[in-house]
PDB file of N, CA and C in Angstrom:
ATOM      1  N   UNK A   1     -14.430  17.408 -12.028  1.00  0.00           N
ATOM      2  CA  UNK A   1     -13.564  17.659 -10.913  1.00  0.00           C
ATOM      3  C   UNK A   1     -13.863  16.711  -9.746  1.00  0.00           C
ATOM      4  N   UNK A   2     -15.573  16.186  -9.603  1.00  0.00           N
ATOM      5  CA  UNK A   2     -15.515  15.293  -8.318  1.00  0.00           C
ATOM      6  C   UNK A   2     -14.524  13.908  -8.505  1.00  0.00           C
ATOM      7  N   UNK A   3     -14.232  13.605 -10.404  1.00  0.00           N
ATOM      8  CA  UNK A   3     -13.369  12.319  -9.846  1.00  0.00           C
ATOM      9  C   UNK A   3     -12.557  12.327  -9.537  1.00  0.00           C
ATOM     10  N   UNK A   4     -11.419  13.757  -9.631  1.00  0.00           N
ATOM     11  CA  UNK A   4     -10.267  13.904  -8.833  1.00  0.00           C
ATOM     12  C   UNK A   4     -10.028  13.845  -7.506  1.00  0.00           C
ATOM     13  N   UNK A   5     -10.667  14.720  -6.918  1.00  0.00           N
ATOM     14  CA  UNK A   5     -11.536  14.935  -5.255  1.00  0.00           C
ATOM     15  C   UNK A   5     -11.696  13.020  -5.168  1.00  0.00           C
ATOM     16  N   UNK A   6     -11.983  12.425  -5.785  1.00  0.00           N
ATOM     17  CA  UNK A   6     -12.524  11.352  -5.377  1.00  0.00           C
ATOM     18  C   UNK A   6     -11.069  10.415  -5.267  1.00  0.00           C
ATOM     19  N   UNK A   7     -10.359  10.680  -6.328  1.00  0.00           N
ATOM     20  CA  UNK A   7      -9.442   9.558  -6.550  1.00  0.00           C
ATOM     21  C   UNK A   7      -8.442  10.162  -5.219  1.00  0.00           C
ATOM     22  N   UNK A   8      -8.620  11.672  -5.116  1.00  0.00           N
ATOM     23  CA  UNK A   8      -7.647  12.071  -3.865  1.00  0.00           C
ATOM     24  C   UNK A   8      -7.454  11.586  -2.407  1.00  0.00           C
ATOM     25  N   UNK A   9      -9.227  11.588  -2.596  1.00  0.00           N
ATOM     26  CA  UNK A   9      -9.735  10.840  -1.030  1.00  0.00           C
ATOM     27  C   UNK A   9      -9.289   9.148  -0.753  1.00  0.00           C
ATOM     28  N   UNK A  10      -9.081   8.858  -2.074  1.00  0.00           N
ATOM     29  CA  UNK A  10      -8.495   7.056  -1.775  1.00  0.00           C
ATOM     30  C   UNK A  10      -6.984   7.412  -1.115  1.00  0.00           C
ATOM     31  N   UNK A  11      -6.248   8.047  -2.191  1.00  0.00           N
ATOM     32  CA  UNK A  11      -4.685   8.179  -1.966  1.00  0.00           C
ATOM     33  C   UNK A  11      -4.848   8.498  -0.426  1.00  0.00           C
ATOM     34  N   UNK A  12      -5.766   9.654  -0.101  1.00  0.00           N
ATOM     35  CA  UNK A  12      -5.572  10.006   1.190  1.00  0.00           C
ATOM     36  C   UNK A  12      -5.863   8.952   2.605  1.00  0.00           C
ATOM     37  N   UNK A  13      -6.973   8.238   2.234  1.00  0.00           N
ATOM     38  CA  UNK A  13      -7.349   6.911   2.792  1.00  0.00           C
ATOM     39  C   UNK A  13      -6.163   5.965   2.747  1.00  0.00           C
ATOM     40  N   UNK A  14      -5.641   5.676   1.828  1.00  0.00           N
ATOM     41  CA  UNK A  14      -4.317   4.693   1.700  1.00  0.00           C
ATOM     42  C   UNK A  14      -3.347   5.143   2.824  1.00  0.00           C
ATOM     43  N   UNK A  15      -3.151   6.346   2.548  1.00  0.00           N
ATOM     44  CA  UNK A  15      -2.077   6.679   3.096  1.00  0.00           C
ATOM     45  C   UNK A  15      -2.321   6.970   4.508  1.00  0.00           C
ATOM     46  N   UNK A  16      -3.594   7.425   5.036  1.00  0.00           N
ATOM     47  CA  UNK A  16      -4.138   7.358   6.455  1.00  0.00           C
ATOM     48  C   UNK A  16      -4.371   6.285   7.082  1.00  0.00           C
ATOM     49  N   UNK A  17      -4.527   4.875   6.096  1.00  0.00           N
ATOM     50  CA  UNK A  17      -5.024   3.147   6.610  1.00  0.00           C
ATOM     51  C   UNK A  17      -3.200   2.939   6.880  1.00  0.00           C
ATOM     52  N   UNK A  18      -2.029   3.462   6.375  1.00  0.00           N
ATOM     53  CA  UNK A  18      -0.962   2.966   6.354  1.00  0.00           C
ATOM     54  C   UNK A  18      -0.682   3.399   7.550  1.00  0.00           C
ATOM     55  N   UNK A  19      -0.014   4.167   7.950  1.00  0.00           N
ATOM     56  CA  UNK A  19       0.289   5.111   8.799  1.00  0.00           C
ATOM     57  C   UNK A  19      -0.139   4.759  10.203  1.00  0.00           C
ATOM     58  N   UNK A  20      -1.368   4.417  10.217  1.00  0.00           N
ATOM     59  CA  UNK A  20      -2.204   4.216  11.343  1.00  0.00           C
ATOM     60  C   UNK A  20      -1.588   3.489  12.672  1.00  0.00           C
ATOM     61  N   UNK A  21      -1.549   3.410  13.828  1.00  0.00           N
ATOM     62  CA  UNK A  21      -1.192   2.648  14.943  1.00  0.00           C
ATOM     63  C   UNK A  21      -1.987   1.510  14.312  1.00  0.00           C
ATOM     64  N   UNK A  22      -3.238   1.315  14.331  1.00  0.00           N
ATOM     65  CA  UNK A  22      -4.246   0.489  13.996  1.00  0.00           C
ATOM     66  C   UNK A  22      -3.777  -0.729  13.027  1.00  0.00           C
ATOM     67  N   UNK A  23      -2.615  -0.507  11.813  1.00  0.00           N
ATOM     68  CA  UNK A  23      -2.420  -1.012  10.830  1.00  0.00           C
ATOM     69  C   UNK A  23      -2.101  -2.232  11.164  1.00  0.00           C
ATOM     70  N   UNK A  24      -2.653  -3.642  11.042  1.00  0.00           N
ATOM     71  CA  UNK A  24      -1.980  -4.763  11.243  1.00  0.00           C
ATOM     72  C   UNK A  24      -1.811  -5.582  10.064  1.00  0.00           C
ATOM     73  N   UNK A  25      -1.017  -6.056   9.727  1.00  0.00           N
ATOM     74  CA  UNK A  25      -0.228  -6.954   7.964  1.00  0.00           C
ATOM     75  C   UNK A  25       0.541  -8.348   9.267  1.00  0.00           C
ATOM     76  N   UNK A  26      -0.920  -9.599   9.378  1.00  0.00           N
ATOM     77  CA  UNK A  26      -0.035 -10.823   9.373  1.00  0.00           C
ATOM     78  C   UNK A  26       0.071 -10.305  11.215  1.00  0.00           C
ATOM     79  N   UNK A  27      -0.539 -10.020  11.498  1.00  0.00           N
ATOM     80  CA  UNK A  27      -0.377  -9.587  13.187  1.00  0.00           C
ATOM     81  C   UNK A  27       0.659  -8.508  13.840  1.00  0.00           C
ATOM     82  N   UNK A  28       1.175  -8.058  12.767  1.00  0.00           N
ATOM     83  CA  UNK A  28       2.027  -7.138  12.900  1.00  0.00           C
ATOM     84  C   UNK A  28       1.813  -6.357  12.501  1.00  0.00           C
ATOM     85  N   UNK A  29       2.462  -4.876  12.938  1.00  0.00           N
ATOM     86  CA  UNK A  29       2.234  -3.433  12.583  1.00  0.00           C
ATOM     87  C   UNK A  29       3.257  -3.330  11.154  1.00  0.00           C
ATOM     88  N   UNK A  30       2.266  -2.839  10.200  1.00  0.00           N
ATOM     89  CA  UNK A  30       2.922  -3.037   8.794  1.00  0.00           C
ATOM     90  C   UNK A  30       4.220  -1.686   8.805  1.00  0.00           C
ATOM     91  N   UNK A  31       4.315  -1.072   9.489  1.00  0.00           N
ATOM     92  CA  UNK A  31       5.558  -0.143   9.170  1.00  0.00           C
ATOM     93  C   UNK A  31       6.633  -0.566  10.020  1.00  0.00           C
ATOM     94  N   UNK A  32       6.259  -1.296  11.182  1.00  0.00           N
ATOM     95  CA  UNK A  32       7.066  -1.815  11.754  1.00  0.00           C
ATOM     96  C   UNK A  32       8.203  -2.764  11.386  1.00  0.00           C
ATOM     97  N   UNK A  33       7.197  -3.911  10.668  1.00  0.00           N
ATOM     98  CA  UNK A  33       7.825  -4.640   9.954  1.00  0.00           C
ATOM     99  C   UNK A  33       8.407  -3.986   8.569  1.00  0.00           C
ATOM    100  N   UNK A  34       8.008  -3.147   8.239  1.00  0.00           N
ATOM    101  CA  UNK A  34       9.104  -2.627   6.738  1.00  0.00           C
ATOM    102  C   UNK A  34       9.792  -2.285   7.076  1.00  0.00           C
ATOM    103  N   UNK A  35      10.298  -1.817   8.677  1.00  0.00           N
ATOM    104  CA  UNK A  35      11.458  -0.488   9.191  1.00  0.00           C
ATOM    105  C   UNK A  35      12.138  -1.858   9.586  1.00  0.00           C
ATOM    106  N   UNK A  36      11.621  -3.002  10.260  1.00  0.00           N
ATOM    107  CA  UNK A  36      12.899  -4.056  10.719  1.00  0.00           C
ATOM    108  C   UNK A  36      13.447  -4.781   9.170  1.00  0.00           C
ATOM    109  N   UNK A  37      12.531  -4.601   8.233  1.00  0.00           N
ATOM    110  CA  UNK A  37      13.260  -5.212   6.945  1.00  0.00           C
ATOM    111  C   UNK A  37      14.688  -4.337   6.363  1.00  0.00           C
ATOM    112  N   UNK A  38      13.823  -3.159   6.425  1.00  0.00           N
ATOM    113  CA  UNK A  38      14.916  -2.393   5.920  1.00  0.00           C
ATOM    114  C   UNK A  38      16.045  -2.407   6.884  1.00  0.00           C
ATOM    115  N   UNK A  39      15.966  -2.246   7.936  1.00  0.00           N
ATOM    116  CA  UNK A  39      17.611  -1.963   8.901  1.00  0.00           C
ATOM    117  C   UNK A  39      18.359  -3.436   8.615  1.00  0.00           C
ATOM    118  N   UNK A  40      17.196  -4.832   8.522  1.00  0.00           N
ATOM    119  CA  UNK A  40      18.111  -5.970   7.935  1.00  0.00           C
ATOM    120  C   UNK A  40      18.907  -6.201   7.004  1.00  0.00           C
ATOM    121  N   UNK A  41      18.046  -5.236   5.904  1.00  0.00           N
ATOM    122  CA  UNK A  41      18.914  -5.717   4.066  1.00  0.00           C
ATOM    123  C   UNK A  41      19.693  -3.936   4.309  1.00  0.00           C
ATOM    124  N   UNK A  42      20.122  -3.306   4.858  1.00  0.00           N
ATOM    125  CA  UNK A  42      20.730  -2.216   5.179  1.00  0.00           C
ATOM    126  C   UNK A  42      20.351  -0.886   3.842  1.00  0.00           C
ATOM    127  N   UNK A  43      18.712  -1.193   3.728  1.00  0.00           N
ATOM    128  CA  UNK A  43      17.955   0.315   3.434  1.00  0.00           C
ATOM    129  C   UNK A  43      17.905   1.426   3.570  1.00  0.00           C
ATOM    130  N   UNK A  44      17.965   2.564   2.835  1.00  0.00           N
ATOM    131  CA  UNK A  44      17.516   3.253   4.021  1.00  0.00           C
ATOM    132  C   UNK A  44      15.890   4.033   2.908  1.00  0.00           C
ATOM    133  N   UNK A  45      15.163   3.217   1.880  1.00  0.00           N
ATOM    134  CA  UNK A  45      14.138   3.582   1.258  1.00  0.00           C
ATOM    135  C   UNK A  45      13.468   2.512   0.906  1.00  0.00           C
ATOM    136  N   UNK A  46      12.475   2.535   1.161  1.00  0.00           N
ATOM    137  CA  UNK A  46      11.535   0.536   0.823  1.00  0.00           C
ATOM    138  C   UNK A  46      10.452   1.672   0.163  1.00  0.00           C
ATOM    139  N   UNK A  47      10.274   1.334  -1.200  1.00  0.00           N
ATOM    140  CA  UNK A  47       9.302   1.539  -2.124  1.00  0.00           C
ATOM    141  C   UNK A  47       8.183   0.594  -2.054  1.00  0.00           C
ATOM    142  N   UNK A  48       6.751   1.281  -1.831  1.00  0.00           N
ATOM    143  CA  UNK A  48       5.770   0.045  -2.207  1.00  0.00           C
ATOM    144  C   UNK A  48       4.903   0.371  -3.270  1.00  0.00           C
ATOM    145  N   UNK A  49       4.745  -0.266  -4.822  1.00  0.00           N
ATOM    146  CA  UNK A  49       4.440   0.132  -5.882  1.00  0.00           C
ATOM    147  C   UNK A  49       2.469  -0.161  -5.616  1.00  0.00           C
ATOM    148  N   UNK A  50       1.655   0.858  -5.749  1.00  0.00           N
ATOM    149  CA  UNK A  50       0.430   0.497  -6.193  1.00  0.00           C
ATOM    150  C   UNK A  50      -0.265   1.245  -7.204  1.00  0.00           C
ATOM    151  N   UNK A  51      -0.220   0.163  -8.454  1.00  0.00           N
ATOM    152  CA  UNK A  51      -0.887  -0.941  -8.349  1.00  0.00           C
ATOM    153  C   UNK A  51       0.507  -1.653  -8.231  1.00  0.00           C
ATOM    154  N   UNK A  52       0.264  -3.029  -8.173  1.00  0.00           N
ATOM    155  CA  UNK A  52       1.893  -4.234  -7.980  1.00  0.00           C
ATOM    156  C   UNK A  52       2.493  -4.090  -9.508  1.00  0.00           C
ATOM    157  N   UNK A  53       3.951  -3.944  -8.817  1.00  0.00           N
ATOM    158  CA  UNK A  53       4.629  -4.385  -9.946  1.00  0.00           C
ATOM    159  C   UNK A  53       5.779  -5.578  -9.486  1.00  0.00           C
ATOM    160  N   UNK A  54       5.577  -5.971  -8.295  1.00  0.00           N
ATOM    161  CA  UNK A  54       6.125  -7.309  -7.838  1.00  0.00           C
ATOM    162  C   UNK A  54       7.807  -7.125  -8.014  1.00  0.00           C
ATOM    163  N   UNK A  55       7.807  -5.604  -7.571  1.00  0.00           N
ATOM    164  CA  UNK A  55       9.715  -5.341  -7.981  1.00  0.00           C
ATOM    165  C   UNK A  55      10.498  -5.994  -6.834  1.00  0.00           C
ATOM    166  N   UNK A  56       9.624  -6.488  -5.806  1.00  0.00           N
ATOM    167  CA  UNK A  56      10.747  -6.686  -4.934  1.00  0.00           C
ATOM    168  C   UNK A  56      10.537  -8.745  -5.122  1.00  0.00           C
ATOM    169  N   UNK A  57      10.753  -9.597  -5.985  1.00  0.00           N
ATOM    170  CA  UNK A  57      10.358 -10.577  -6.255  1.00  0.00           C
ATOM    171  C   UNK A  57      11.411 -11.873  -4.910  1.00  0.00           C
ATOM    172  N   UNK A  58      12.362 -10.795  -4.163  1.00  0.00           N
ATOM    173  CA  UNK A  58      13.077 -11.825  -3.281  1.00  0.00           C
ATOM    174  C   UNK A  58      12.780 -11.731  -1.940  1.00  0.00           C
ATOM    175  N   UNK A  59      11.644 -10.707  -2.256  1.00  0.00           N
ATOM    176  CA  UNK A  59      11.264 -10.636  -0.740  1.00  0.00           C
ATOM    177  C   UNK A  59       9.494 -10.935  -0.478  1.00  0.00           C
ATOM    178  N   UNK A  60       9.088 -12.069  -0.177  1.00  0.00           N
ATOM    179  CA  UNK A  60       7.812 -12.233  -0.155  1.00  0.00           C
ATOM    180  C   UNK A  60       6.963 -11.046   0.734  1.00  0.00           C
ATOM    181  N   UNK A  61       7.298 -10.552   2.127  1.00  0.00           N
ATOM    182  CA  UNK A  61       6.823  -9.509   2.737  1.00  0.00           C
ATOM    183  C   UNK A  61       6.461  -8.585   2.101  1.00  0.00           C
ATOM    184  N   UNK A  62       7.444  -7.784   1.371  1.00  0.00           N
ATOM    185  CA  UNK A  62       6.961  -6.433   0.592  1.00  0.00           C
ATOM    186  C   UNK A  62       6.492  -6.786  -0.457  1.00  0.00           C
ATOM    187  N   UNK A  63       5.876  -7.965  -0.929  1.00  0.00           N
ATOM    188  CA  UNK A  63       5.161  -8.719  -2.097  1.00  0.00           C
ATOM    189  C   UNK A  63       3.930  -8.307  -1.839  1.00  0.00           C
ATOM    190  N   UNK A  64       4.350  -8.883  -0.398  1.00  0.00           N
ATOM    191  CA  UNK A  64       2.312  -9.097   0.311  1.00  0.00           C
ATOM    192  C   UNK A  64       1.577  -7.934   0.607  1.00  0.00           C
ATOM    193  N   UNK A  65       2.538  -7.185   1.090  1.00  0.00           N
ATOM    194  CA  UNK A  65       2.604  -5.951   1.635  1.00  0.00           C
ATOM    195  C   UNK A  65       1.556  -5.086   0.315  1.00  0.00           C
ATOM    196  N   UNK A  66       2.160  -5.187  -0.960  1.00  0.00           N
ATOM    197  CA  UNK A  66       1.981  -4.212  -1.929  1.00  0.00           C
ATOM    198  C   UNK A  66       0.731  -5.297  -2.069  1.00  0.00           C
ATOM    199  N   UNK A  67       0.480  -6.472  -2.405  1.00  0.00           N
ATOM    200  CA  UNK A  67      -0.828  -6.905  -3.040  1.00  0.00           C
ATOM    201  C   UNK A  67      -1.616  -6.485  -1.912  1.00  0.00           C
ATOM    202  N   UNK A  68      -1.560  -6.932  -0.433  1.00  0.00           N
ATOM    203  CA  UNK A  68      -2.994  -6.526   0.455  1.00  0.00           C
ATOM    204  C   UNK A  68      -3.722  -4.874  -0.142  1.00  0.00           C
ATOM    205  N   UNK A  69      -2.477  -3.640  -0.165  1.00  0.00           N
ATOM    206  CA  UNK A  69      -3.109  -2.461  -0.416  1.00  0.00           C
ATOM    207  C   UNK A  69      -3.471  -2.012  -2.082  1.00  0.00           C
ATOM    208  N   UNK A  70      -3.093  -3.074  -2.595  1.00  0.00           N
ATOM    209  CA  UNK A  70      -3.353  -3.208  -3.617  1.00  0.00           C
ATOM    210  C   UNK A  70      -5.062  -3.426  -4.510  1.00  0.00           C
ATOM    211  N   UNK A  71      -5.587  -4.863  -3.282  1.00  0.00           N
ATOM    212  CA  UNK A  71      -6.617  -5.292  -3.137  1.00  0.00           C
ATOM    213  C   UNK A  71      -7.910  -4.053  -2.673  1.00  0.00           C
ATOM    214  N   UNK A  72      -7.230  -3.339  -1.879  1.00  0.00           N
ATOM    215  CA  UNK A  72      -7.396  -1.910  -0.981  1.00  0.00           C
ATOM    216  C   UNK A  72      -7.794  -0.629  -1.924  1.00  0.00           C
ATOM    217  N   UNK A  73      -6.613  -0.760  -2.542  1.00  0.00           N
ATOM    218  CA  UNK A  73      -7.138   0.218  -3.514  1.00  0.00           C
ATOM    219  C   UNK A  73      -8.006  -0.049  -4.926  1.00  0.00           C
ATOM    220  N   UNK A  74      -8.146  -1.421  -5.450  1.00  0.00           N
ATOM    221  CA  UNK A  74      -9.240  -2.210  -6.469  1.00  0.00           C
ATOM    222  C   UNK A  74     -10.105  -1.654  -5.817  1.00  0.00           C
ATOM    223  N   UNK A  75     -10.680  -2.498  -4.279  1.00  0.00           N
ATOM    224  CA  UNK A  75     -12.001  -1.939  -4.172  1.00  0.00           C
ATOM    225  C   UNK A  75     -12.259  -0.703  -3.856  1.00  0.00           C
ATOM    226  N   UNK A  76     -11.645   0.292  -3.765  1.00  0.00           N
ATOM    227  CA  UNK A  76     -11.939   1.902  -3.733  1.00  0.00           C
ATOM    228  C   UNK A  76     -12.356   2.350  -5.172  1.00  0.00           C
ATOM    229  N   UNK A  77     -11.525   1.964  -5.924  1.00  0.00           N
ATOM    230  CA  UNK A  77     -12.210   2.487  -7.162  1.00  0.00           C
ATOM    231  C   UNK A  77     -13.531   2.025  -7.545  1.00  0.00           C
ATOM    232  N   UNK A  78     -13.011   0.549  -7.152  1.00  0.00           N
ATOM    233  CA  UNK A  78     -14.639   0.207  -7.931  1.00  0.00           C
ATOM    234  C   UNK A  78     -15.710   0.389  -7.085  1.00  0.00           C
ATOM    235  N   UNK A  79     -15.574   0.833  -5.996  1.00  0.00           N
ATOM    236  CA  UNK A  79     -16.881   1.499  -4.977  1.00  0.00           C
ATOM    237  C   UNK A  79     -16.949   3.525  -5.506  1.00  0.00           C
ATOM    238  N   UNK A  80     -15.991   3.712  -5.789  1.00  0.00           N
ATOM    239  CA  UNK A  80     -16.188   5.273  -6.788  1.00  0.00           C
ATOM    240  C   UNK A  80     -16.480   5.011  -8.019  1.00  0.00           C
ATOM    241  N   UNK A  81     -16.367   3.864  -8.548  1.00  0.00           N
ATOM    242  CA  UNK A  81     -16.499   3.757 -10.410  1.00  0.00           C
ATOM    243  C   UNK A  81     -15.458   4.621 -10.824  1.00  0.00           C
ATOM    244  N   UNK A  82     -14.087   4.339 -10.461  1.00  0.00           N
ATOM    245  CA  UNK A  82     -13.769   4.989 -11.464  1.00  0.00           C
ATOM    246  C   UNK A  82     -12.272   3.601 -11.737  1.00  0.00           C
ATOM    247  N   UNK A  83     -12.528   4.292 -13.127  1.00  0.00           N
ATOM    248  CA  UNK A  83     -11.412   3.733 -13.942  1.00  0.00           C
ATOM    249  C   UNK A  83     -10.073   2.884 -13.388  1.00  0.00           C
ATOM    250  N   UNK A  84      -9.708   1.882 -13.845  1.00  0.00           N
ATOM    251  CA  UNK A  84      -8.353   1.202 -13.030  1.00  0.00           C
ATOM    252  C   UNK A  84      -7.043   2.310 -13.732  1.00  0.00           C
ATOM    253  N   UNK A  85      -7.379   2.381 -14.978  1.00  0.00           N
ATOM    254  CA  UNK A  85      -6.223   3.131 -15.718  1.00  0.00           C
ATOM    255  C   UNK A  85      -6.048   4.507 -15.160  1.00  0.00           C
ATOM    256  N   UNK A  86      -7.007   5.118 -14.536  1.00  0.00           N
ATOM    257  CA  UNK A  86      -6.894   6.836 -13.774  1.00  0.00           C
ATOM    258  C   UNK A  86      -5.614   6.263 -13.011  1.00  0.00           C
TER     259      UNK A  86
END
Protein backbone atom coordinates (compact mmCIF):
# COMPACT_ATOMS: atom_id res chain seq x y z
CA UNK A 1 0.00 0.00 0.00
CA UNK A 2 3.01 2.57 0.68
CA UNK A 3 3.61 2.47 -3.25
CA UNK A 4 0.28 3.76 -3.88
CA UNK A 5 0.40 6.50 -1.06
CA UNK A 6 3.62 7.10 -2.81
CA UNK A 7 2.72 7.26 -6.45
CA UNK A 8 -0.36 9.53 -5.01
CA UNK A 9 1.94 11.98 -3.40
CA UNK A 10 3.74 12.61 -6.98
CA UNK A 11 0.25 13.07 -8.82
CA UNK A 12 -0.46 15.30 -5.89
CA UNK A 13 2.96 17.18 -6.16
CA UNK A 14 2.39 17.51 -10.02
CA UNK A 15 -0.62 18.83 -9.68
CA UNK A 16 0.32 21.27 -6.65
CA UNK A 17 3.91 22.32 -8.78
CA UNK A 18 1.16 23.14 -11.67
CA UNK A 19 -1.28 25.15 -10.20
CA UNK A 20 1.09 27.14 -8.21
CA UNK A 21 1.42 31.16 -8.60
CA UNK A 22 5.12 30.10 -8.35
CA UNK A 23 4.93 28.01 -11.69
CA UNK A 24 7.25 29.51 -14.30
CA UNK A 25 7.60 27.48 -18.09
CA UNK A 26 10.17 29.88 -20.24
CA UNK A 27 9.49 33.01 -17.82
CA UNK A 28 6.06 32.68 -17.90
CA UNK A 29 3.31 31.44 -15.71
CA UNK A 30 2.59 27.98 -17.29
CA UNK A 31 -1.32 28.21 -16.99
CA UNK A 32 -1.25 31.43 -18.14
CA UNK A 33 0.23 30.70 -21.15
CA UNK A 34 -2.05 27.48 -21.85
CA UNK A 35 -5.26 29.78 -21.10
CA UNK A 36 -3.80 32.51 -23.84
CA UNK A 37 -3.18 29.40 -26.21
CA UNK A 38 -6.33 28.10 -25.83
CA UNK A 39 -8.59 31.43 -26.23
CA UNK A 40 -6.11 31.72 -29.55
CA UNK A 41 -6.80 28.25 -31.32
CA UNK A 42 -10.57 28.80 -29.81
CA UNK A 43 -10.36 25.81 -26.96
CA UNK A 44 -12.12 25.46 -24.52
CA UNK A 45 -9.92 21.96 -23.09
CA UNK A 46 -5.92 21.73 -23.53
CA UNK A 47 -5.00 18.16 -22.47
CA UNK A 48 -1.44 17.61 -21.15
CA UNK A 49 -0.50 13.84 -21.56
CA UNK A 50 2.09 12.46 -18.79
CA UNK A 51 4.07 10.51 -19.65
CA UNK A 52 4.41 12.43 -23.51
CA UNK A 53 2.60 11.32 -26.14
CA UNK A 54 3.57 14.43 -28.27
CA UNK A 55 -0.36 14.66 -29.40
CA UNK A 56 -0.19 18.11 -29.85
CA UNK A 57 2.84 17.83 -32.64
CA UNK A 58 1.75 21.61 -34.17
CA UNK A 59 2.16 23.21 -31.26
CA UNK A 60 5.73 23.32 -29.82
CA UNK A 61 4.47 25.04 -26.32
CA UNK A 62 2.24 22.25 -25.18
CA UNK A 63 5.16 19.92 -26.47
CA UNK A 64 7.42 21.56 -23.96
CA UNK A 65 4.98 22.02 -21.60
CA UNK A 66 4.24 18.08 -21.35
CA UNK A 67 8.15 17.07 -21.67
CA UNK A 68 9.37 19.69 -18.72
CA UNK A 69 6.60 17.76 -16.29
CA UNK A 70 7.35 14.92 -17.79
CA UNK A 71 11.12 15.12 -16.83
CA UNK A 72 9.26 16.02 -13.31
CA UNK A 73 7.62 13.16 -13.00
CA UNK A 74 10.86 10.54 -14.29
CA UNK A 75 12.60 11.92 -11.45
CA UNK A 76 9.84 11.31 -8.81
CA UNK A 77 9.67 7.90 -9.50
CA UNK A 78 13.01 7.19 -9.67
CA UNK A 79 13.65 9.04 -6.27
CA UNK A 80 10.53 6.51 -4.90
CA UNK A 81 11.87 3.47 -7.02
CA UNK A 82 9.08 2.83 -8.39
CA UNK A 83 8.33 1.45 -11.68
CA UNK A 84 7.92 3.73 -15.02
CA UNK A 85 5.09 1.24 -16.14
CA UNK A 86 2.93 1.89 -12.56
Amino acid sequence: MARRNELQGIANYLNGSFISRNNEFRGYWSIGQLKTFAMSSDKKIVRISIPTRNAYAHCELLNSIERHYARIFEKLLNKQKIPAFW
